[in-house]
Structure formats: C-alpha cells, structure tokens
N, C-alpha and C. Protein backbone atom coordinates (compact mmCIF):
# COMPACT_ATOMS: atom_id res chain seq x y z
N UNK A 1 19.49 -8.27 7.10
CA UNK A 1 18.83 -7.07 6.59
C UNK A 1 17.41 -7.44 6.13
N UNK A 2 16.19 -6.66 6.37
CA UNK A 2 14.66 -6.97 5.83
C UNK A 2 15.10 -5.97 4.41
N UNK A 3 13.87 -7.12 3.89
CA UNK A 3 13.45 -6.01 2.78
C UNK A 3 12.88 -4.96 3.36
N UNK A 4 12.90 -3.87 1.91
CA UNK A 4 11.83 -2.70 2.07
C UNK A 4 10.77 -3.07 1.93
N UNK A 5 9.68 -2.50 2.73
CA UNK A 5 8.50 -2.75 2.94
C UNK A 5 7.87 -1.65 2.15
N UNK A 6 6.58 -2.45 1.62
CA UNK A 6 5.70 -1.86 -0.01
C UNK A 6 5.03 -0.68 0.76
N UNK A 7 5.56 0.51 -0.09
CA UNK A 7 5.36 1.93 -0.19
C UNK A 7 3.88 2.42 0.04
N UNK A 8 3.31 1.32 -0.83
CA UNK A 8 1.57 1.36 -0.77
C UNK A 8 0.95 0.89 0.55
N UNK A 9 1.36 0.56 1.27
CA UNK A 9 1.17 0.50 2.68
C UNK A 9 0.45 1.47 3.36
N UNK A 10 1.23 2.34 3.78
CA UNK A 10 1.42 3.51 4.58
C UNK A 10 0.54 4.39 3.51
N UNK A 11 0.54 4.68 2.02
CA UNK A 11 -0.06 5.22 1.33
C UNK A 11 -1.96 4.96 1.44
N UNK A 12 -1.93 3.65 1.57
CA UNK A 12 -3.38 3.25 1.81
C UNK A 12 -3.96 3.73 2.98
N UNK A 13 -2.92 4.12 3.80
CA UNK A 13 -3.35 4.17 5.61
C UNK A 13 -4.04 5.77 5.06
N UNK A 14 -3.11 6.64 4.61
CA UNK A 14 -3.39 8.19 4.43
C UNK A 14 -4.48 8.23 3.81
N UNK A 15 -4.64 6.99 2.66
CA UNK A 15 -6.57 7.43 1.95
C UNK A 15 -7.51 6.64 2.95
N UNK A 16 -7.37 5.86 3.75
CA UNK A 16 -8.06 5.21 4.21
C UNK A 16 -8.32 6.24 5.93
N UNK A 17 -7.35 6.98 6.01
CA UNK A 17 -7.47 7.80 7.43
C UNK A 17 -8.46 9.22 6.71
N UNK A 18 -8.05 9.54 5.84
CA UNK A 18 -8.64 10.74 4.95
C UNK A 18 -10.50 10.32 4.92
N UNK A 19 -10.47 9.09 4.08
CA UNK A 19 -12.26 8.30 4.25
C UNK A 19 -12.87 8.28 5.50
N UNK A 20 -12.18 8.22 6.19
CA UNK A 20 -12.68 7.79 7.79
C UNK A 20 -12.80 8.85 8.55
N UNK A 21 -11.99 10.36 8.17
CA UNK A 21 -12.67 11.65 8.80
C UNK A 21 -13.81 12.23 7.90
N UNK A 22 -13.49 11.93 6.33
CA UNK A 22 -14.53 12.41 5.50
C UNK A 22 -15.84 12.12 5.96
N UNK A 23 -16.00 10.20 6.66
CA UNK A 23 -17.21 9.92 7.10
C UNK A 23 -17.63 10.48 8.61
N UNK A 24 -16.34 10.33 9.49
CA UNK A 24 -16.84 11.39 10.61
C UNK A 24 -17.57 12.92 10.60
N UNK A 25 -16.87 13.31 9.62
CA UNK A 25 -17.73 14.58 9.20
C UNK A 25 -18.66 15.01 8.67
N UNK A 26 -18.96 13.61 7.93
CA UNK A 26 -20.15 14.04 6.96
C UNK A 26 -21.86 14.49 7.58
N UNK A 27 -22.38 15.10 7.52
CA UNK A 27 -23.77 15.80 8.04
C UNK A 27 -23.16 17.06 8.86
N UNK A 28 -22.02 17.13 9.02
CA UNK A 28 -21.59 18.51 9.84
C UNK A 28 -21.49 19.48 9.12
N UNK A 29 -21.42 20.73 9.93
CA UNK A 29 -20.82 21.81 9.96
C UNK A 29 -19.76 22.13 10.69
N UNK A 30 -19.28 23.39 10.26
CA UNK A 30 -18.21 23.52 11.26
C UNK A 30 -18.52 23.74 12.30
N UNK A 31 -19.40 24.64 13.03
CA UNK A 31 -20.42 24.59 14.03
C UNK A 31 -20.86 23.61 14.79
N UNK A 32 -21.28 22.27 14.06
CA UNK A 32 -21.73 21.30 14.40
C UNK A 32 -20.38 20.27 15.27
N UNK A 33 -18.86 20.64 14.57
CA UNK A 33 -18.06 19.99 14.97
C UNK A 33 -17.05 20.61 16.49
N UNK A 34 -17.51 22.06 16.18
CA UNK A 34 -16.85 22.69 17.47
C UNK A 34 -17.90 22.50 18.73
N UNK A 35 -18.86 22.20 18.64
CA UNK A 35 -19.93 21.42 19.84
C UNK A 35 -19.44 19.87 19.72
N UNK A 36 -18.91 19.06 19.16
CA UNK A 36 -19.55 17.95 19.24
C UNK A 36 -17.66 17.29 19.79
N UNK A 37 -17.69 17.26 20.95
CA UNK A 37 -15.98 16.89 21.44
C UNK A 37 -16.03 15.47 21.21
N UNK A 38 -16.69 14.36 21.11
CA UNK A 38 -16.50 12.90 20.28
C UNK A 38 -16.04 12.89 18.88
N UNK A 39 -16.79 13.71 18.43
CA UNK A 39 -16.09 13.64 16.73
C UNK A 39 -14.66 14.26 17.25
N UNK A 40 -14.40 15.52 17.66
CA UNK A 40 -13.19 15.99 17.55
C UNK A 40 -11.80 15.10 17.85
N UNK A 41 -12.32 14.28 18.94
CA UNK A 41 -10.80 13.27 19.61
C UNK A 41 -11.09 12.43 18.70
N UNK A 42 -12.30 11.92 17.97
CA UNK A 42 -12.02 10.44 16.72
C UNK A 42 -11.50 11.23 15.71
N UNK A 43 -11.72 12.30 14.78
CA UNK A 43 -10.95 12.82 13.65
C UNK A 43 -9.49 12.92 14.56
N UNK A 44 -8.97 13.87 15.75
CA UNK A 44 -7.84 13.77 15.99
C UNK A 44 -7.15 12.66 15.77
N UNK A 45 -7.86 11.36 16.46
CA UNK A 45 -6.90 9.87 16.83
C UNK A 45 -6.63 9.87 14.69
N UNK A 46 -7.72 9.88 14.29
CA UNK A 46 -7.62 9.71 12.85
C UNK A 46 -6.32 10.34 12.46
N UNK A 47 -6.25 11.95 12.61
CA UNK A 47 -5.37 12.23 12.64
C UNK A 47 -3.88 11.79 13.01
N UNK A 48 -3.63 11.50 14.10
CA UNK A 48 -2.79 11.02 14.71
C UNK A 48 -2.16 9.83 13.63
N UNK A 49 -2.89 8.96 13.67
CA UNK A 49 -2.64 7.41 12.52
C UNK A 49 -2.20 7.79 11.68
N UNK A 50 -2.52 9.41 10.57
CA UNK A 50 -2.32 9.41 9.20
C UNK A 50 -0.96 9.96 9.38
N UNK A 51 -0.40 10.78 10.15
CA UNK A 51 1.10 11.36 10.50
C UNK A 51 1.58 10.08 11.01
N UNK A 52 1.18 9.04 11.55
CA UNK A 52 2.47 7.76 12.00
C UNK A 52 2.43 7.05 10.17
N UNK A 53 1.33 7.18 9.31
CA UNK A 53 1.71 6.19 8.33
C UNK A 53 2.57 7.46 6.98
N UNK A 54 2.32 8.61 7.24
CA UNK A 54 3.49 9.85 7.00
C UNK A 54 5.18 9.37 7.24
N UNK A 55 5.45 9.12 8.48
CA UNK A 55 6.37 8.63 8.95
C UNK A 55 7.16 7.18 8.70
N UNK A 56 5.97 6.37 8.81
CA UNK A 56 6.86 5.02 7.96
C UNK A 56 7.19 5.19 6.41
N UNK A 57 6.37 6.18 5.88
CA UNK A 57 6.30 6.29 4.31
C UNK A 57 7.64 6.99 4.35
N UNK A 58 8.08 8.02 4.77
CA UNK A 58 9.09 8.61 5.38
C UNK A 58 10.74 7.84 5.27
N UNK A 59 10.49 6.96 6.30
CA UNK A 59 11.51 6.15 6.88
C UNK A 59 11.61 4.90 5.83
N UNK A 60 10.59 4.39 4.83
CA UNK A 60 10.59 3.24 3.80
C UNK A 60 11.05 3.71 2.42
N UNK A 61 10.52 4.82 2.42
CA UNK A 61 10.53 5.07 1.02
C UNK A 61 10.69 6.85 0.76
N UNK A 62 11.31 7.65 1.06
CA UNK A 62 11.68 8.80 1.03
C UNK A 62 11.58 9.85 0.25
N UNK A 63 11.61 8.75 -1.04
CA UNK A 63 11.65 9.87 -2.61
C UNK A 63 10.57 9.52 -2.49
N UNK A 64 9.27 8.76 -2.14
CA UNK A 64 7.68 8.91 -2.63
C UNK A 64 7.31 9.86 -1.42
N UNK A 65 8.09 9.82 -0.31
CA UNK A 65 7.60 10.88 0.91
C UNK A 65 7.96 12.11 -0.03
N UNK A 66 9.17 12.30 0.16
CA UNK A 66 9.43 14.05 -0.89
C UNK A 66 8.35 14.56 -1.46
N UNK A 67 7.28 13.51 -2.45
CA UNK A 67 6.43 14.48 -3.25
C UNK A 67 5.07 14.50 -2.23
N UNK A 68 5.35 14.50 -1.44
CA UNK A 68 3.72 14.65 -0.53
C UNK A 68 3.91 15.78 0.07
N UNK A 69 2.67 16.73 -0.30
CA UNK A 69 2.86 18.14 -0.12
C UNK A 69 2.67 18.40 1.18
N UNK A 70 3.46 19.23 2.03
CA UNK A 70 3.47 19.81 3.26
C UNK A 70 3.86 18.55 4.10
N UNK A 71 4.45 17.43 4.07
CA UNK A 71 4.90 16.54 4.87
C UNK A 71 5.21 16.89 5.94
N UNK A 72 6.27 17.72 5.85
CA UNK A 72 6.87 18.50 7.50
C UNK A 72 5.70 19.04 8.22
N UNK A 73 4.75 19.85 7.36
CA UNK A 73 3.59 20.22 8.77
C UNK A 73 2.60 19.19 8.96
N UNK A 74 2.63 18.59 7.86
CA UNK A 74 1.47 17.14 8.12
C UNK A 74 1.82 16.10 9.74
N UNK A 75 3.05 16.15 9.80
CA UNK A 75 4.19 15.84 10.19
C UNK A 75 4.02 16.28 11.56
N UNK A 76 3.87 17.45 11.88
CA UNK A 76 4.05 18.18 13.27
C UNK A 76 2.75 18.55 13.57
N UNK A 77 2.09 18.84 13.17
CA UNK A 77 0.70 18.55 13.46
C UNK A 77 0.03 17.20 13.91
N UNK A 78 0.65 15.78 13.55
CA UNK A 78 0.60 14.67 14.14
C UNK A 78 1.25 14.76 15.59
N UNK A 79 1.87 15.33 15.26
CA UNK A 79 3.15 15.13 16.75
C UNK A 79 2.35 16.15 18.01
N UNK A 80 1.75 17.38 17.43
CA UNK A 80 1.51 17.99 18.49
C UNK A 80 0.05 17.60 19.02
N UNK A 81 -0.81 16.42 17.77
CA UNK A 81 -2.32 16.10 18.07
C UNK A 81 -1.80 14.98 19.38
N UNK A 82 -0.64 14.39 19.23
CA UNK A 82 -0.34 13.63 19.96
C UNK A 82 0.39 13.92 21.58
N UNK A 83 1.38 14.66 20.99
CA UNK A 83 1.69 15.30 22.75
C UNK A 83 1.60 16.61 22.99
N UNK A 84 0.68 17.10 22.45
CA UNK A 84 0.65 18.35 23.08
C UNK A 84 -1.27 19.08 22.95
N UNK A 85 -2.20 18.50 22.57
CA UNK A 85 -3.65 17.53 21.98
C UNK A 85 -3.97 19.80 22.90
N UNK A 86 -3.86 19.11 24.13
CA UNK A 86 -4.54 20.96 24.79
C UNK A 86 -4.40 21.92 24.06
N UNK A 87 -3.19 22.03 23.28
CA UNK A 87 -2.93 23.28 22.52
C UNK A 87 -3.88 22.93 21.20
N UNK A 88 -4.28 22.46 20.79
CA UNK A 88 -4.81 22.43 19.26
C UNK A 88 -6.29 23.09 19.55
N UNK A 89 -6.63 24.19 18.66
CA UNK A 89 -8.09 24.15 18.76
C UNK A 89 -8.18 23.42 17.53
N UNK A 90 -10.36 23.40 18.04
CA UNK A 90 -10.77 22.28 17.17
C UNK A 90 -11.34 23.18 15.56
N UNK A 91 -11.53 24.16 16.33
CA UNK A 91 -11.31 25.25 14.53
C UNK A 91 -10.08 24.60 13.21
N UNK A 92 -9.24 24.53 13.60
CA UNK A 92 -7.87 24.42 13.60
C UNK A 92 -7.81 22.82 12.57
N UNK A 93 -8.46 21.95 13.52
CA UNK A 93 -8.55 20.64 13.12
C UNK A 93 -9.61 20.55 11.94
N UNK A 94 -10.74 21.26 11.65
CA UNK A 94 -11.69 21.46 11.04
C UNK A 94 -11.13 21.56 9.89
N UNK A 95 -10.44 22.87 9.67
CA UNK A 95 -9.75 24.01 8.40
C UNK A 95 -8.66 22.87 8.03
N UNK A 96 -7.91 21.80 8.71
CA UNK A 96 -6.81 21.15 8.30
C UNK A 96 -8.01 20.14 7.17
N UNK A 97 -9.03 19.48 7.96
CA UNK A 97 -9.95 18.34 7.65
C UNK A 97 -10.52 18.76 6.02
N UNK A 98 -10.79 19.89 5.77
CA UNK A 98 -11.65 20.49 5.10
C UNK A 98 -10.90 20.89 3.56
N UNK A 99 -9.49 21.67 4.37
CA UNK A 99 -8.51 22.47 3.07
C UNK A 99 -7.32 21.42 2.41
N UNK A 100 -6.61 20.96 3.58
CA UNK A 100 -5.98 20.18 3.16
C UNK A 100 -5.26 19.15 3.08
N UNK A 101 -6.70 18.07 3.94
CA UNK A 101 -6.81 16.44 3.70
C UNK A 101 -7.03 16.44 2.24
N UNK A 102 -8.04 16.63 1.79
CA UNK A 102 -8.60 16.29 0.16
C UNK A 102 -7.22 16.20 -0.86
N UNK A 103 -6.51 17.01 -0.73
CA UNK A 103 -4.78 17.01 -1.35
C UNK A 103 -4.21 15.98 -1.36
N UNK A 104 -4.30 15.78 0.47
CA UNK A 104 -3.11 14.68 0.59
C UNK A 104 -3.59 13.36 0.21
N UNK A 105 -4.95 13.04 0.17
CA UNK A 105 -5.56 12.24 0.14
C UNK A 105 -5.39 11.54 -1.49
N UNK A 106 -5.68 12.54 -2.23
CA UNK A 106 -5.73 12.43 -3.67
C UNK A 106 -4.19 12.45 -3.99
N UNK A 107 -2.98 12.62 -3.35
CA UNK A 107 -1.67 12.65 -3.80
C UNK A 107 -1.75 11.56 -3.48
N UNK A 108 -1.87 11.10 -1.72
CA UNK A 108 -1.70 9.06 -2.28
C UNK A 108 -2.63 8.48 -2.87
N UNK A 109 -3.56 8.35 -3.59
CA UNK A 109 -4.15 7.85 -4.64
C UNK A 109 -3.33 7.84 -5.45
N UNK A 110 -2.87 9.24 -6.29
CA UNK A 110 -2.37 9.22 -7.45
C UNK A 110 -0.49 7.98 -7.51
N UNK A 111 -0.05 8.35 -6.05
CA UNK A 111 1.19 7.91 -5.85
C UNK A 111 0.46 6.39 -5.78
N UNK A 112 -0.18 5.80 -5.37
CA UNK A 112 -0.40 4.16 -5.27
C UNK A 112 -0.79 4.07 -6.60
N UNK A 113 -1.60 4.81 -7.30
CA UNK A 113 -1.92 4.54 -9.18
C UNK A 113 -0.60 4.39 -9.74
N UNK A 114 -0.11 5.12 -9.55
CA UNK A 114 1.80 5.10 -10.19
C UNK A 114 2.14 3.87 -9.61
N UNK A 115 2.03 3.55 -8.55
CA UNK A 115 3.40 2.00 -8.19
C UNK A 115 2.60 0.95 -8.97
N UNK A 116 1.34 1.04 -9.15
CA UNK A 116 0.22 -0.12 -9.75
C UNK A 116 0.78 -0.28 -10.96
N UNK A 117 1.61 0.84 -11.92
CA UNK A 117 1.34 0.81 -13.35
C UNK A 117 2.84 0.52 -13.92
C-alpha cells in the first residue's frame, strides 16, 4: 500500500494554474480574448491541468475536495475543455476565468494555509 500523497500538491497546481491564466490575461479584454485564439487554447490547456489537479485532490484527499466550491462543474468543464474543446465558446471560458477562478483560487490558498497551521 503507498502512502497518501500531500493534499497541498494538487492544491498548489489550482493556485498556480489560476496565476498562470491571471497572467495570460492580463492587458486583455474580453474583446481582446475572443480575437486572440493563442491565449484561448493556453488558458484552456491551463484549464485542462487545474480539473486533472481537481481530480487527484479528489481521489487523495476527499474531505478537502468536498469544501471546494462547484467541484462537480469545475470538474466537467475540464472534461469537456478536454474532449469535447469544439463545443466550448471562448465567451464561456472568459466568464469562467474572470467570475469564478478568483474563488477557487483563494479556497486553495486558504485550504493549503490550514494544512500549514
């Protein structure tokens, strides 16, 4: 049997995927991002990463997954950036980037401040 593998892991991936669209985005508009199809597939792939480290957090540690808000759509929204990418508009990806990354972002902060203390 392995040990469980540290919770803060996968938690770091979600602030560290969250920083890394914050900086893709930064000088945009929304305007600016529905023209610009390079940013859109790098925030997606971004995307993509933060729902696989959703998932190990998930599968490692369950009761710290429970309190992460909207998991299930965080969740399927990974899954469909991944196999199903045609259907997503990039409006869509924008309003997720904008409303409610900053949440999830700041819930694993607060959840890695808690395992620290």
């Amino acid at each position: 049997m392995t040990a469980p593998r540290d919770p803060r892991s996968p938690l770091q991936d979600l602030v560290d995927g969250a920083e890394e669209i914050a900086g893709l985005l930064r000088g945009f508009d929304r305007d600016d991002f529905l023209r610009d199809r390079r940013t859109q597939l790098a925030v997606g792939m971004c995307f993509v990463n933060l729902g696989a480290a959703l998932n190990r957090l998930k599968a490692d540690s369950p009761e710290l997954a429970a309190r992460i808000p909207d998991l299930r759509n965080a969740v399927g929204f990974r899954n469909i950036l991944a196999h199903a990418y045609e259907e997503i508009e990039p409006a869509i990806v924008w309003r997720i980037a904008n409303e409610s990354l900053p949440e999830l972002e700041q819930t694993a902060r607060s959840l890695i401040s808690e395992i620290r203390s």
